[in-house]
N, C-alpha and C. Protein backbone atom coordinates (compact mmCIF):
# COMPACT_ATOMS: atom_id res chain seq x y z
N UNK A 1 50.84 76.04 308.68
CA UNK A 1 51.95 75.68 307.78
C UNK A 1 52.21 74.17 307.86
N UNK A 2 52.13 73.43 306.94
CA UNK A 2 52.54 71.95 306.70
C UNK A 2 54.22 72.02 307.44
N UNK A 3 53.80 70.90 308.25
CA UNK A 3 55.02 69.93 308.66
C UNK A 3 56.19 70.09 307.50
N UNK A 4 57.49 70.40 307.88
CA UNK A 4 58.34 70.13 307.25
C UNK A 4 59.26 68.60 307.05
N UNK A 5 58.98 68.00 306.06
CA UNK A 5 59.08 66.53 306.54
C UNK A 5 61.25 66.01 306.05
N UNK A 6 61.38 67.14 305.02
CA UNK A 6 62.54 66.81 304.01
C UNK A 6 63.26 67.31 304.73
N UNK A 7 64.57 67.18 304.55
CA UNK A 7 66.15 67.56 305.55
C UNK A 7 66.23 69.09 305.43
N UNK A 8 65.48 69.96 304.13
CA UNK A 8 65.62 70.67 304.20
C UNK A 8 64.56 71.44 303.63
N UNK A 9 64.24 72.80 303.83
CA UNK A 9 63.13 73.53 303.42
C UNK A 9 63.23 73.69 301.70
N UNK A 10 64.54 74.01 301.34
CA UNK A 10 64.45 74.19 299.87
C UNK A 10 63.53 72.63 298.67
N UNK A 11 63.91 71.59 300.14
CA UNK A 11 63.74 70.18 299.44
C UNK A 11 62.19 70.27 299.63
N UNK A 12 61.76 70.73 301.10
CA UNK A 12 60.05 70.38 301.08
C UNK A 12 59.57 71.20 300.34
N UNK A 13 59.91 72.60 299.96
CA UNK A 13 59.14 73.37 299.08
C UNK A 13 59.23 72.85 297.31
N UNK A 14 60.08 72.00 297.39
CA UNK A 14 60.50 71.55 295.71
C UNK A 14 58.98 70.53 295.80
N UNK A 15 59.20 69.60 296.74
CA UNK A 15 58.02 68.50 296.67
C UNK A 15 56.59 69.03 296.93
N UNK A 16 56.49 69.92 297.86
CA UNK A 16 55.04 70.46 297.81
C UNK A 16 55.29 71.12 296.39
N UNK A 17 55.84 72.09 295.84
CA UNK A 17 55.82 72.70 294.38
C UNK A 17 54.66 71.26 293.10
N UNK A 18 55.68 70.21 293.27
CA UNK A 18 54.95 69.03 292.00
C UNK A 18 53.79 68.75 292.76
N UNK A 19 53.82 68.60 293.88
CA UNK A 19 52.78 67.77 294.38
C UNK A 19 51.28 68.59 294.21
N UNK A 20 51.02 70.28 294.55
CA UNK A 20 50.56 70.77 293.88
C UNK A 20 50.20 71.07 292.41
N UNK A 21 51.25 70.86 291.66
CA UNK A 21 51.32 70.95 290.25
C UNK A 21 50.68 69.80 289.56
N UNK A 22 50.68 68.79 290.04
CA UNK A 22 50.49 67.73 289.75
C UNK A 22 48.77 67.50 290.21
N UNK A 23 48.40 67.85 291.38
CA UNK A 23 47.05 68.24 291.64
C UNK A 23 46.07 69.35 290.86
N UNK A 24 46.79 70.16 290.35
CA UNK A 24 46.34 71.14 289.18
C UNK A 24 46.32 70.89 288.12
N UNK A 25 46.94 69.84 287.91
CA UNK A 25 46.92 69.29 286.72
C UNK A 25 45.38 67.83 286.16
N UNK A 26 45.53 67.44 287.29
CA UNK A 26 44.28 66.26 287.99
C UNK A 26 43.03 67.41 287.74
N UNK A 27 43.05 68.51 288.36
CA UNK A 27 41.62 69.22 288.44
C UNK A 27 41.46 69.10 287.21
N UNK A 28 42.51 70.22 286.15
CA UNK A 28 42.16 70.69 285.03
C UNK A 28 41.45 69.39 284.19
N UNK A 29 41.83 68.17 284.00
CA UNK A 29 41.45 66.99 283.87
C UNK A 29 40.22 66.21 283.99
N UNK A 30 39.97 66.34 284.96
CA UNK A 30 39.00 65.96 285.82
C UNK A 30 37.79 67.16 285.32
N UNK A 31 37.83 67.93 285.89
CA UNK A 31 36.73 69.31 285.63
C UNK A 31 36.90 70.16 284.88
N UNK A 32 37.75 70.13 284.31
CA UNK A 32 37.68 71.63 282.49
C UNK A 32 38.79 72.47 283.52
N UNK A 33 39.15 73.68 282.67
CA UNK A 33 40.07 74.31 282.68
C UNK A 33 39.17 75.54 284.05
N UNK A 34 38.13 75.72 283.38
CA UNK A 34 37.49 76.84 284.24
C UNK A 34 37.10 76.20 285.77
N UNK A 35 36.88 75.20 286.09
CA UNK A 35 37.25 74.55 287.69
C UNK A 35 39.05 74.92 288.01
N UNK A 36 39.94 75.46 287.24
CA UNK A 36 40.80 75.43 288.10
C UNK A 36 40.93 77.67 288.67
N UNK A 37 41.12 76.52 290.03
CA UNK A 37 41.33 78.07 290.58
C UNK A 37 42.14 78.31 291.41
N UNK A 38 42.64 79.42 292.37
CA UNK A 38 44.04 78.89 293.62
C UNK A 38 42.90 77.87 294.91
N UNK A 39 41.46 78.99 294.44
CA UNK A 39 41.07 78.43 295.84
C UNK A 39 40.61 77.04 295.92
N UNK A 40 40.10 76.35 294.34
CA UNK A 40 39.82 74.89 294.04
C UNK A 40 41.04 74.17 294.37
N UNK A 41 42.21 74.67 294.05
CA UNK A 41 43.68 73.85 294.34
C UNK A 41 43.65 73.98 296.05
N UNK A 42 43.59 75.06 296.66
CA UNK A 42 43.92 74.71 297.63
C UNK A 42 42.94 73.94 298.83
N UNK A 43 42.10 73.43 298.41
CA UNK A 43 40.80 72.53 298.83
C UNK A 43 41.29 71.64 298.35
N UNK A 44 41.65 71.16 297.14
CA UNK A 44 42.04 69.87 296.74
C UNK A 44 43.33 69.46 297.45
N UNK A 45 44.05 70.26 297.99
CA UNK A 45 45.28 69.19 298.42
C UNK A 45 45.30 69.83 300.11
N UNK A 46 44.35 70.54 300.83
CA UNK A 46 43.78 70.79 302.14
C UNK A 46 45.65 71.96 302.52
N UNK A 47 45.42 73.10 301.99
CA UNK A 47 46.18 73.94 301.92
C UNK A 47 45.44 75.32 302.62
N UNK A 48 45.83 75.91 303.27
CA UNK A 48 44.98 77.41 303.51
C UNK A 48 45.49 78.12 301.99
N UNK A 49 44.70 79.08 301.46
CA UNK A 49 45.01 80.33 300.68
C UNK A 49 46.47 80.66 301.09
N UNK A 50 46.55 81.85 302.17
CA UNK A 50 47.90 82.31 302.11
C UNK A 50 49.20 81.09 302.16
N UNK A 51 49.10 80.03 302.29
CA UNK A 51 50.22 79.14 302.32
C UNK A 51 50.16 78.87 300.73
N UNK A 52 49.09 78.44 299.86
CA UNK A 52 49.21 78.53 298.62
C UNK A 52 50.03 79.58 297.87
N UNK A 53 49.74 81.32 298.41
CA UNK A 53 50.27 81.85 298.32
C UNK A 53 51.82 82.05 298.05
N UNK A 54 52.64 80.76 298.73
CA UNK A 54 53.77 81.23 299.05
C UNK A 54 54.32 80.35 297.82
N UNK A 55 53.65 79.77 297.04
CA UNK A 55 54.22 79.18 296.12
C UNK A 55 53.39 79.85 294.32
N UNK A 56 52.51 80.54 294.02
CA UNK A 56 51.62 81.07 293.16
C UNK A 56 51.01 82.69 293.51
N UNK A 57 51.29 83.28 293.17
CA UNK A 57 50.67 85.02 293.36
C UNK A 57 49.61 84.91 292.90
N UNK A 58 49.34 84.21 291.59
CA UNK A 58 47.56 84.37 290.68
C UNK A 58 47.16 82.92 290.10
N UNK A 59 46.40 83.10 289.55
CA UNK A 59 45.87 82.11 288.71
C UNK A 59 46.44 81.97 287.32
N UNK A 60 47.19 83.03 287.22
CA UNK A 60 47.88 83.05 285.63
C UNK A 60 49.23 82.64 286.23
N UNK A 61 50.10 82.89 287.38
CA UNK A 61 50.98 82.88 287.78
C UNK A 61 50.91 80.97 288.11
N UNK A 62 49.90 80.21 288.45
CA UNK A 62 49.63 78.26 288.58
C UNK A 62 49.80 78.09 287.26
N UNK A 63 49.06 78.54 286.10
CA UNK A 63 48.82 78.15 284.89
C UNK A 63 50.18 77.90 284.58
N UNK A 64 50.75 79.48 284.32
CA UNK A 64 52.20 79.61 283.95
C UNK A 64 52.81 78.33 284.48
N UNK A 65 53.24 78.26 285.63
CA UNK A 65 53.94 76.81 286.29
C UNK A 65 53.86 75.60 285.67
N UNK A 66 52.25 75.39 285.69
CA UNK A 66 52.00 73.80 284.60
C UNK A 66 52.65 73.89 283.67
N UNK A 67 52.36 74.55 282.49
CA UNK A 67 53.04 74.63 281.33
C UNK A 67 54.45 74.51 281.55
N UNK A 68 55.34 75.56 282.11
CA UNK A 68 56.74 75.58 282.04
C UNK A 68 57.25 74.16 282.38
N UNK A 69 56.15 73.51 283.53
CA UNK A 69 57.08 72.39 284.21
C UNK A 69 56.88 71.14 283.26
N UNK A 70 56.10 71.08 281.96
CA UNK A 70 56.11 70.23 281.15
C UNK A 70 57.24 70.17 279.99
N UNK A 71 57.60 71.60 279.56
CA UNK A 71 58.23 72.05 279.01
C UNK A 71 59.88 71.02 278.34
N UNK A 72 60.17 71.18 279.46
CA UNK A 72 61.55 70.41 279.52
C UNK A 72 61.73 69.34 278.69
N UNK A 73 60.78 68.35 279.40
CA UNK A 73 60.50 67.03 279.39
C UNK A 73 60.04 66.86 277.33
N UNK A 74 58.90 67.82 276.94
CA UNK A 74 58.41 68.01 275.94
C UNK A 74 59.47 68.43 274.83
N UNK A 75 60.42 69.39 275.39
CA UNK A 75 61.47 69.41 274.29
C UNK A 75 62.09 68.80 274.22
N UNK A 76 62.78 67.56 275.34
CA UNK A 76 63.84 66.17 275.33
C UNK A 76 62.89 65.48 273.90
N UNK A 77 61.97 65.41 273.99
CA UNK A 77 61.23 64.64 273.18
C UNK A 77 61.24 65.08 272.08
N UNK A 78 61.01 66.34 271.22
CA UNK A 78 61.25 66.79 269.89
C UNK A 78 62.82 66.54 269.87
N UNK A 79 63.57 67.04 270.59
CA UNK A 79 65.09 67.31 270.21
C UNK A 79 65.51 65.52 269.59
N UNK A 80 65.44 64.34 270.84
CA UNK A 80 65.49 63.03 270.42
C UNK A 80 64.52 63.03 269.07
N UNK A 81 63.68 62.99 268.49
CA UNK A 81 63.22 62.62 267.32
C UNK A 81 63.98 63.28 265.62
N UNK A 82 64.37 64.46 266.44
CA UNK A 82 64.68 65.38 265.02
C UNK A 82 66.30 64.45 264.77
N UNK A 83 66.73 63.76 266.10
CA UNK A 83 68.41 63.19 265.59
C UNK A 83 68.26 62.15 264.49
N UNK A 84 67.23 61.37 264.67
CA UNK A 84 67.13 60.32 263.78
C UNK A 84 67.09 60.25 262.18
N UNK A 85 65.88 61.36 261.61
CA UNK A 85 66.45 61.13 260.39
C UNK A 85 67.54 62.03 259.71
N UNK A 86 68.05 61.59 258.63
CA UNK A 86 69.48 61.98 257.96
C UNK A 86 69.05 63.65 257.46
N UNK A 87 67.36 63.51 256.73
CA UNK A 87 67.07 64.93 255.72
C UNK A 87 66.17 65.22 256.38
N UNK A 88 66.17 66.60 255.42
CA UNK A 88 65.03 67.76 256.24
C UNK A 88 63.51 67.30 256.18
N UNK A 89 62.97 66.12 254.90
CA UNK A 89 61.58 66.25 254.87
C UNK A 89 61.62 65.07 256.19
N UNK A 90 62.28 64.48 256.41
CA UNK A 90 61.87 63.07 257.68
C UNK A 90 61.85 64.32 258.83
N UNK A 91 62.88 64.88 259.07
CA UNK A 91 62.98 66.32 260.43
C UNK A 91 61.75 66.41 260.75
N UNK A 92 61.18 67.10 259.63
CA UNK A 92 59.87 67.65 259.58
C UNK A 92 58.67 66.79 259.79
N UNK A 93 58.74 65.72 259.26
CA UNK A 93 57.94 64.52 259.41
C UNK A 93 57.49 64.30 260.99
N UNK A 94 59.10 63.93 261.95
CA UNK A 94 59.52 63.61 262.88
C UNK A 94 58.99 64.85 264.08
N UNK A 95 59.13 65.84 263.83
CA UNK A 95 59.10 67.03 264.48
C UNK A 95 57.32 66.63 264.84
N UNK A 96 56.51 67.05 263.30
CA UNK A 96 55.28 66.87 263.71
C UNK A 96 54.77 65.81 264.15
N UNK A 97 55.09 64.29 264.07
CA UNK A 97 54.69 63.63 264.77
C UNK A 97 55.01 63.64 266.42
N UNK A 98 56.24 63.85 266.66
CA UNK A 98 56.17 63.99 268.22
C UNK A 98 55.66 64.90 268.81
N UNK A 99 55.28 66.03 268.28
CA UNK A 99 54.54 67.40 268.52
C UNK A 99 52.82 66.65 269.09
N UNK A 100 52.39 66.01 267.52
CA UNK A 100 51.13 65.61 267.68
C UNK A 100 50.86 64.99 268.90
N UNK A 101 52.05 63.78 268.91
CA UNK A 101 51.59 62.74 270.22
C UNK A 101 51.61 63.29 271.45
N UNK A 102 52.69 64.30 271.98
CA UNK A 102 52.13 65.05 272.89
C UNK A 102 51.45 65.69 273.38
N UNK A 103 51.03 66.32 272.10
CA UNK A 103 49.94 67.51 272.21
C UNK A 103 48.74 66.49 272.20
N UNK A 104 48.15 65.49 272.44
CA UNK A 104 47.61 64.43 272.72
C UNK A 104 47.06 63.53 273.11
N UNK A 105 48.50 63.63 274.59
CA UNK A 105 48.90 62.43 275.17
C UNK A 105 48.07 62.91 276.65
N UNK A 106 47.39 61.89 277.02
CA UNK A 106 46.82 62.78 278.60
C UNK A 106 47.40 63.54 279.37
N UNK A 107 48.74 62.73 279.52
CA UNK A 107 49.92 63.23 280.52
C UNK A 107 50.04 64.98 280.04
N UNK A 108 49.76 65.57 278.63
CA UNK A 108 50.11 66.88 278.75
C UNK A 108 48.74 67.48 278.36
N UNK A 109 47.80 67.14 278.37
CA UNK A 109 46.29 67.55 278.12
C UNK A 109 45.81 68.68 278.85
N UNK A 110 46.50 68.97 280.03
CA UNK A 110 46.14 69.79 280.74
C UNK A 110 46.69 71.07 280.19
N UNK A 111 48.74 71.20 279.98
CA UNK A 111 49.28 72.05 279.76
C UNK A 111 48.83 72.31 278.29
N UNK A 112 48.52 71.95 277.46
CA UNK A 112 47.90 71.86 276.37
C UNK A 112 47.01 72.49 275.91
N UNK A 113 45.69 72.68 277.15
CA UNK A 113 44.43 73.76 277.35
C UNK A 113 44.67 74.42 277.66
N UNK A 114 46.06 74.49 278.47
CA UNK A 114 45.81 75.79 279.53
C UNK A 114 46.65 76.71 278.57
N UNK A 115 47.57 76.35 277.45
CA UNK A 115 48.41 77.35 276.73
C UNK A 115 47.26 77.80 276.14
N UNK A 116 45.82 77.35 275.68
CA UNK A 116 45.08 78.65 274.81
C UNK A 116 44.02 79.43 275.85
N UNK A 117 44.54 79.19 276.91
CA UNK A 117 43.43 79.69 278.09
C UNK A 117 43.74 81.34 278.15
N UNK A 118 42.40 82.25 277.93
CA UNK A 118 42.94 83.42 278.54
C UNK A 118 43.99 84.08 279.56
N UNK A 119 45.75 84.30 279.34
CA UNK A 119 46.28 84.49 280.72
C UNK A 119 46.55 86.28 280.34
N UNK A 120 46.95 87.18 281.46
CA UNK A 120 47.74 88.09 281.68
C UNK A 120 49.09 87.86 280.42
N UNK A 121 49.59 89.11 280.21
CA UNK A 121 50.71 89.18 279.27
C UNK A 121 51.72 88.50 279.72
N UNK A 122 52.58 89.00 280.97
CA UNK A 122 53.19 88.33 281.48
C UNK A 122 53.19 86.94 281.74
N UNK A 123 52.36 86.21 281.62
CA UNK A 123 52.38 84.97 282.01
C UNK A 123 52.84 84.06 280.49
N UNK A 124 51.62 84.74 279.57
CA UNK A 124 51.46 84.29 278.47
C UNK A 124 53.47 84.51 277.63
N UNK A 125 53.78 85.46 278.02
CA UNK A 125 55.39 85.72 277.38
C UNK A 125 55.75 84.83 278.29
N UNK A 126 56.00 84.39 279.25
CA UNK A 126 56.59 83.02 280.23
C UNK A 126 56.71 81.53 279.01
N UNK A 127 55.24 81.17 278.41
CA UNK A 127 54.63 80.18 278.03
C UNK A 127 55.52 80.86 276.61
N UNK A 128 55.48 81.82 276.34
CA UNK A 128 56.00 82.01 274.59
C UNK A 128 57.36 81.64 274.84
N UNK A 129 58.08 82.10 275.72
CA UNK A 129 59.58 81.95 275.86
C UNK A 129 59.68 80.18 275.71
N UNK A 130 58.88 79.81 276.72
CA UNK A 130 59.09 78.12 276.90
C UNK A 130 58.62 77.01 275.55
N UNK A 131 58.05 77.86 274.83
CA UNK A 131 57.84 77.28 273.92
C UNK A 131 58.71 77.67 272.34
N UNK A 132 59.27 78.66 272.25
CA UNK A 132 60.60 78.88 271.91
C UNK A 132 61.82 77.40 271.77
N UNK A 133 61.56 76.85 273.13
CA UNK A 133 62.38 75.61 273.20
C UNK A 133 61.99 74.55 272.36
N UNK A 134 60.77 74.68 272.09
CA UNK A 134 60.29 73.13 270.95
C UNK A 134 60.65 73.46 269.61
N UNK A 135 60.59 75.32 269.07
CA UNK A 135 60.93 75.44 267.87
C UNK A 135 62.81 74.76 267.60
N UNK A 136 63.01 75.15 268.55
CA UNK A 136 65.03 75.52 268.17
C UNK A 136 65.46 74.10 267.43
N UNK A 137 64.95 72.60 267.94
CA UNK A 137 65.66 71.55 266.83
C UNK A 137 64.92 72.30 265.66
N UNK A 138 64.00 72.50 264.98
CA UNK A 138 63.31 72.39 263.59
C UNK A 138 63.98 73.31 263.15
N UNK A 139 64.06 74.84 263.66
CA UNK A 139 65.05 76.02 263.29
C UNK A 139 66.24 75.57 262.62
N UNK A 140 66.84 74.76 263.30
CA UNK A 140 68.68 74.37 263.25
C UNK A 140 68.49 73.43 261.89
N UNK A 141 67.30 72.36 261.83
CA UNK A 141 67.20 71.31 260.89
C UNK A 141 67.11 72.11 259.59
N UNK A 142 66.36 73.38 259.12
CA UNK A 142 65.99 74.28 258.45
C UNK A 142 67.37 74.68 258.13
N UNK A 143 67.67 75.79 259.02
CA UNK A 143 69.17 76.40 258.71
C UNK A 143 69.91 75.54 257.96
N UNK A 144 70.36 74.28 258.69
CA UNK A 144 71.36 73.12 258.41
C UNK A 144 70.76 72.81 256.85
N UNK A 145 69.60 72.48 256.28
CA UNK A 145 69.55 72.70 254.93
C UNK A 145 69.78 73.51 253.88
N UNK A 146 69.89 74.57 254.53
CA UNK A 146 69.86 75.78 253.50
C UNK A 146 68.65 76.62 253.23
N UNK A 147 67.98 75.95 254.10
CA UNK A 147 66.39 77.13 254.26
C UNK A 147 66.36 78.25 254.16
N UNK A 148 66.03 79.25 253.33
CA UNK A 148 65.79 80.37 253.37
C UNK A 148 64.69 81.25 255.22
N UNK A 149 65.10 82.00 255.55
CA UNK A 149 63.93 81.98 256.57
C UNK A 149 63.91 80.83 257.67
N UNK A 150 64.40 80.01 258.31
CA UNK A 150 64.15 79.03 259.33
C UNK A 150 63.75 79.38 260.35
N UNK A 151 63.46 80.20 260.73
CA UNK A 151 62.59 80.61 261.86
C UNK A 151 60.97 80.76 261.27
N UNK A 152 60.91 81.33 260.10
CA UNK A 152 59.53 81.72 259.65
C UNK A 152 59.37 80.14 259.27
N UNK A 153 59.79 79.37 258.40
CA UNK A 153 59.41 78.16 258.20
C UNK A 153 59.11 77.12 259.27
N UNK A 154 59.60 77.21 260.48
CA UNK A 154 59.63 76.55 261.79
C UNK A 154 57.96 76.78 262.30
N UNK A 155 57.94 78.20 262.34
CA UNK A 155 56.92 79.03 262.73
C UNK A 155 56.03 78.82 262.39
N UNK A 156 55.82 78.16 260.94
CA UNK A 156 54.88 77.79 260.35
C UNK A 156 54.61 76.52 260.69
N UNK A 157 55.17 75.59 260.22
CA UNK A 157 55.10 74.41 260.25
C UNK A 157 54.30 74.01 261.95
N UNK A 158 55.10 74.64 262.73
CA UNK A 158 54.30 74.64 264.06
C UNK A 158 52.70 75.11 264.26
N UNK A 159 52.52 76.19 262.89
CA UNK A 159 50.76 76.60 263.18
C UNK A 159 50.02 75.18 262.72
N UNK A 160 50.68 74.57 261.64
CA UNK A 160 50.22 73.33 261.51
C UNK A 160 49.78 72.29 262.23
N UNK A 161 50.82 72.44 263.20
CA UNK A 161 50.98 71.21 264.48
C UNK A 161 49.83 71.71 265.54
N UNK A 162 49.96 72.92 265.58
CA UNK A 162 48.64 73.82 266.41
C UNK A 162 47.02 73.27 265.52
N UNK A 163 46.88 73.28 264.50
CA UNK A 163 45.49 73.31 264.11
C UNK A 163 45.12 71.67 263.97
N UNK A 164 46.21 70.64 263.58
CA UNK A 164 46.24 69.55 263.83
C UNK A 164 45.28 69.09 265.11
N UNK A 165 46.45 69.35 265.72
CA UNK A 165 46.27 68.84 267.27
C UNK A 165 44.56 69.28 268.00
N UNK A 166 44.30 70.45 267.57
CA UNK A 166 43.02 71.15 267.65
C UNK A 166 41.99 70.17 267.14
N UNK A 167 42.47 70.07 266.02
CA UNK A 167 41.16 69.25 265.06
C UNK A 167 41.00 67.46 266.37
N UNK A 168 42.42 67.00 265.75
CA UNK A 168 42.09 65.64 266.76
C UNK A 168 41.58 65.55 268.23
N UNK A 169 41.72 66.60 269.02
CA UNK A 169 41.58 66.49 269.89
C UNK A 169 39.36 67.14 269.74
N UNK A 170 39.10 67.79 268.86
CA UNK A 170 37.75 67.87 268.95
C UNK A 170 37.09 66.63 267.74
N UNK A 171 37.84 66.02 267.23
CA UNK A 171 37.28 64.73 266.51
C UNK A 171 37.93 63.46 266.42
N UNK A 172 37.72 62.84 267.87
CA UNK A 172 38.14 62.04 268.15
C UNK A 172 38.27 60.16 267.27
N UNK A 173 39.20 59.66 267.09
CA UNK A 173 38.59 58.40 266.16
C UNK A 173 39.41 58.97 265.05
N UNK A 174 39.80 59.96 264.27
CA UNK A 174 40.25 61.00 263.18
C UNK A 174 41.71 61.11 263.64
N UNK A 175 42.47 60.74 264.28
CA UNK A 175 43.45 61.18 264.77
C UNK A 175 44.73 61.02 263.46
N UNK A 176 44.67 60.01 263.27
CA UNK A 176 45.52 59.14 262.06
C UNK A 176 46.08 59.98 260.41
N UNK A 177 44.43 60.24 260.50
CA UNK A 177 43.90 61.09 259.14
C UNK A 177 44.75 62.58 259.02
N UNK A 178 44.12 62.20 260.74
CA UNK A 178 44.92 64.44 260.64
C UNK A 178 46.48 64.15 260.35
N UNK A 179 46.99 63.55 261.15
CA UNK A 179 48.00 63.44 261.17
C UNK A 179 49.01 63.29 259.75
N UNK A 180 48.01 62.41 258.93
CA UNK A 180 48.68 62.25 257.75
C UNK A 180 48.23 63.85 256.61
N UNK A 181 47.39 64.37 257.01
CA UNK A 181 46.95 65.26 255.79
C UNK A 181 47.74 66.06 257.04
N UNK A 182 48.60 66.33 257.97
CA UNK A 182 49.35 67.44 258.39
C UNK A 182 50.77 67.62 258.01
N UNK A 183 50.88 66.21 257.99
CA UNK A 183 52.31 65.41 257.31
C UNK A 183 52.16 65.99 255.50
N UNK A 184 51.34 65.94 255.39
CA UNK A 184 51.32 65.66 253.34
C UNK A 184 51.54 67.52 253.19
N UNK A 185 50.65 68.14 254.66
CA UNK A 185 50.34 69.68 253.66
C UNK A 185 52.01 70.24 254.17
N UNK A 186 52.29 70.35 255.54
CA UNK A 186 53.56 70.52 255.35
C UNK A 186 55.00 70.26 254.48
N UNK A 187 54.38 68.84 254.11
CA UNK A 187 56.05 68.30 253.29
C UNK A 187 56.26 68.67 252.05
N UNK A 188 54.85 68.58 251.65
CA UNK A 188 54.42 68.55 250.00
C UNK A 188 53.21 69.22 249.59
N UNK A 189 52.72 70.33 250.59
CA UNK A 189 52.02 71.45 250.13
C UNK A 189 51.00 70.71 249.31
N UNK A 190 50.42 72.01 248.17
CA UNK A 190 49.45 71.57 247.41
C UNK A 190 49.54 70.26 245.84
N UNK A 191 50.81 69.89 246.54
CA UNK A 191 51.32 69.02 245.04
C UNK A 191 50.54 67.47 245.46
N UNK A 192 50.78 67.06 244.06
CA UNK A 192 50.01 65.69 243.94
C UNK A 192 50.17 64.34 245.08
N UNK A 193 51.70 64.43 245.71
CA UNK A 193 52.06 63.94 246.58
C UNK A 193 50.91 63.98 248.06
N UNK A 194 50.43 65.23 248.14
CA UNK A 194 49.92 65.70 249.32
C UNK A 194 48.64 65.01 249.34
N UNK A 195 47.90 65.17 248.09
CA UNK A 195 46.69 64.55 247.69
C UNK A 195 46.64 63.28 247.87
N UNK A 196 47.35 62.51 247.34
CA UNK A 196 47.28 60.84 247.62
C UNK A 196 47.80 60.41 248.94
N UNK A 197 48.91 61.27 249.83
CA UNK A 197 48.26 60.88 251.40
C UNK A 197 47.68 61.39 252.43
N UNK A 198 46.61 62.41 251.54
CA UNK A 198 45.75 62.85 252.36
C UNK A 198 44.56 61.84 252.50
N UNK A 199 44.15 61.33 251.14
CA UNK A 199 43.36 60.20 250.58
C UNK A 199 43.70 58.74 251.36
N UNK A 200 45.17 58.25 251.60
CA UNK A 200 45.16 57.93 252.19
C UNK A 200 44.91 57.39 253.47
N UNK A 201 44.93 58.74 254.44
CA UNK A 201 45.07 59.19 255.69
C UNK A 201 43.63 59.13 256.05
N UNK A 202 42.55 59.66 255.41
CA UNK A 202 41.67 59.33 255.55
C UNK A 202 40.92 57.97 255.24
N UNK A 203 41.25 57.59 254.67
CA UNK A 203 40.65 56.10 254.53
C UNK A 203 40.98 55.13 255.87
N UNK A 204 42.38 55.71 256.17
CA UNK A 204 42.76 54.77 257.26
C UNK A 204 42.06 55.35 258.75
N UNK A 205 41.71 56.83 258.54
CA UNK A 205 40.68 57.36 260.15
C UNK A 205 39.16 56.71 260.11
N UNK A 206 38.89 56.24 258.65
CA UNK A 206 37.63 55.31 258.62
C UNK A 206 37.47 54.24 259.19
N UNK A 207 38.42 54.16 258.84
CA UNK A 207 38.72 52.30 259.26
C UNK A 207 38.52 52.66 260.79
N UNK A 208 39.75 53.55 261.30
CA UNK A 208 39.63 53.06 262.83
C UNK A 208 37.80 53.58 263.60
N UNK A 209 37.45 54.50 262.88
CA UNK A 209 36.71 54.86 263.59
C UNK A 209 35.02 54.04 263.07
């Protein structure tokens, strides 16, 4: 059993908790999703098994953890973006861009893979609940307009942000493009609007890439 170094056990088990988490997060990174395991984690931070134990039951039960413990942090970040603009199409605008950049951003690359990673039910309803929290500003922005449906429209708009993020992250250099033809199909669907900054959007993923 590791030295107890903090005034108190609730405190050393909080810091071994990230400090692990944070090492599981490095693997997934480092070596793909399928290098992470309890017994790869607990080699990586020189842990026996059963002491790992006392903080993870499974491998769906670590996964679960990453994700949730990003969670928080990830919805401060939608909730701040959706205050800024006045109407629903900027909300929406706003919503998917901070969605994109996280879903993105290295810092959540890990929790990111690991939400489409094969888990147990239980784990996977953990990750649905926590992600529940990113819909609720767009829900309220919806409602607050007069949206018919704001949950189904939320719902949607989010599969968007899902296939987005998918695409950029397997065609790298393209990021810009997606972003704008995710922006155009959400706001303005199949109308003429959508077309000229999709056209856009792509001209400008040329450029960068």
């Amino acid at each position: 059993m590791p030295r107890i170094s903090e005034r108190t056990v609730a405190e050393h088990r909080a810091r071994q908790l990230r400090t692990l988490l944070d090492a599981a997060r490095a693997l997934v990174a480092e070596e793909g999703i399928e290098a992470l395991s309890l017994a790869s984690l607990a080699r990586r931070v020189g842990l026996s098994r059963p002491s790992l134990y006392e903080y993870f039951r499974s491998k769906d039960d670590l996964v679960a953890a990453i994700v949730e413990e990003e969670l928080p942090r990830w919805a401060s970040l939608v909730e701040a973006a959706l205050t800024g603009p006045p109407d629903l199409v900027g909300k929406v605008e706003a919503y998917i861009r901070v969605q994109l950049d996280v879903m993105t951003d290295g810092r959540h690359a890990a929790a990111v893979a690991l939400v489409e990673h094969a888990l147990a039910e239980p784990a996977r309803e953990r990750i649905r609940d926590g992600h529940a929290q990113l819909l609720g500003p767009l829900v309220a922005a919806f409602a607050a307009a007069g949206a018919a449906e704001p949950e189904l429209r939320a719902a949607l708009v989010q599969g968007i942000v899902d296939a987005a993020a998918d695409l950029a992250q397997r065609t790298p250099g393209r990021g810009e493009a997606i972003i704008a033809a995710a922006l155009a199909q959400a706001v303005h669907g199949l109308g003429p609007a959508a077309a000229a900054e999709s056209a856009a959007g792509s001209g400008q993923g040329q450029g960068a890439g």
